[in-house]
C-alpha atoms as a PDB file:
ATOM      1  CA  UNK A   1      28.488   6.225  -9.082  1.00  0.00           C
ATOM      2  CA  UNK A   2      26.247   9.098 -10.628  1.00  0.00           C
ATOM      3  CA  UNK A   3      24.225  11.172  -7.610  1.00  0.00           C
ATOM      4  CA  UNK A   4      20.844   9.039  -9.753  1.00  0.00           C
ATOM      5  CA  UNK A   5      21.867   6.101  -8.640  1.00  0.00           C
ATOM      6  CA  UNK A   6      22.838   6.988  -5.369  1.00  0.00           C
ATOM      7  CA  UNK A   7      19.598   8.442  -4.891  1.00  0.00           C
ATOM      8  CA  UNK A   8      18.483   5.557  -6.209  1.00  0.00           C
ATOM      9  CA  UNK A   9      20.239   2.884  -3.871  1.00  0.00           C
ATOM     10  CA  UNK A  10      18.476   5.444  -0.492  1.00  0.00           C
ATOM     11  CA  UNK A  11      15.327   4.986  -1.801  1.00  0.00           C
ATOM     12  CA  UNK A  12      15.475   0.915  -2.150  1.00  0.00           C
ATOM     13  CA  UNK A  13      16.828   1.474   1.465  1.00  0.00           C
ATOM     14  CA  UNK A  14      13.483   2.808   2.311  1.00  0.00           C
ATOM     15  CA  UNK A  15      14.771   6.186   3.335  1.00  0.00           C
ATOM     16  CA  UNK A  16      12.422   8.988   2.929  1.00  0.00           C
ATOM     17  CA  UNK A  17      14.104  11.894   2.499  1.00  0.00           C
ATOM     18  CA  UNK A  18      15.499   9.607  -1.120  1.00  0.00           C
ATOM     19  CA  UNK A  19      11.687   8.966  -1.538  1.00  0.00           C
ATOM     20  CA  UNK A  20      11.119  12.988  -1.417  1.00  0.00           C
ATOM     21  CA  UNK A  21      14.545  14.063  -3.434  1.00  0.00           C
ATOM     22  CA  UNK A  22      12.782  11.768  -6.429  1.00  0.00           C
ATOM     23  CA  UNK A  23       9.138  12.689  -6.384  1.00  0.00           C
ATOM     24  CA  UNK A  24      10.484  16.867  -6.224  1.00  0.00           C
ATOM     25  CA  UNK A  25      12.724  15.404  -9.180  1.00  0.00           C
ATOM     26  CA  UNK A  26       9.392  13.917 -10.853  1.00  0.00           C
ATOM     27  CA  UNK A  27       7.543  17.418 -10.379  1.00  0.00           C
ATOM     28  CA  UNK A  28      10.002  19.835 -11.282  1.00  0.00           C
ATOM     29  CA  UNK A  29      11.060  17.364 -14.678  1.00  0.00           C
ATOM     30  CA  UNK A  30      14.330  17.754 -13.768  1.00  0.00           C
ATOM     31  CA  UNK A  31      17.030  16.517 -16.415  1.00  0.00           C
ATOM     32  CA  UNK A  32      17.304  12.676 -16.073  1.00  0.00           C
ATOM     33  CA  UNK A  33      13.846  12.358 -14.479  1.00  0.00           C
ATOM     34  CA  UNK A  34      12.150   9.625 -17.330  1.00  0.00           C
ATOM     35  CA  UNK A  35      15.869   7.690 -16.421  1.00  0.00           C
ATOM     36  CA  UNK A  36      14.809   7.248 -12.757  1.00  0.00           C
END
C-alpha cells in the first residue's frame, strides 16, 4: 500500500491529523497531489 492511500484510508477514518497531512499536501502541490 503506497503512503497516498494510507493517508487516504486515516482520513475516511475521520482522523485529523490525515485531514491536515492532505490539505499541507494540497498547499505545498506536492507530487501526487491532483491523484488524492
Amino acid at each position: 500500500m503506497s503512503s497516498d492511500e494510507s493517508l487516504i484510508d486515516e482520513l475516511l477514518a475521520g482522523k485529523h491529523r490525515a485531514l491536515a497531512r492532505v490539505i499541507t499536501k494540497i498547499e505545498n502541490r506536492s507530487p501526487g497531489y491532483r491523484d488524492l
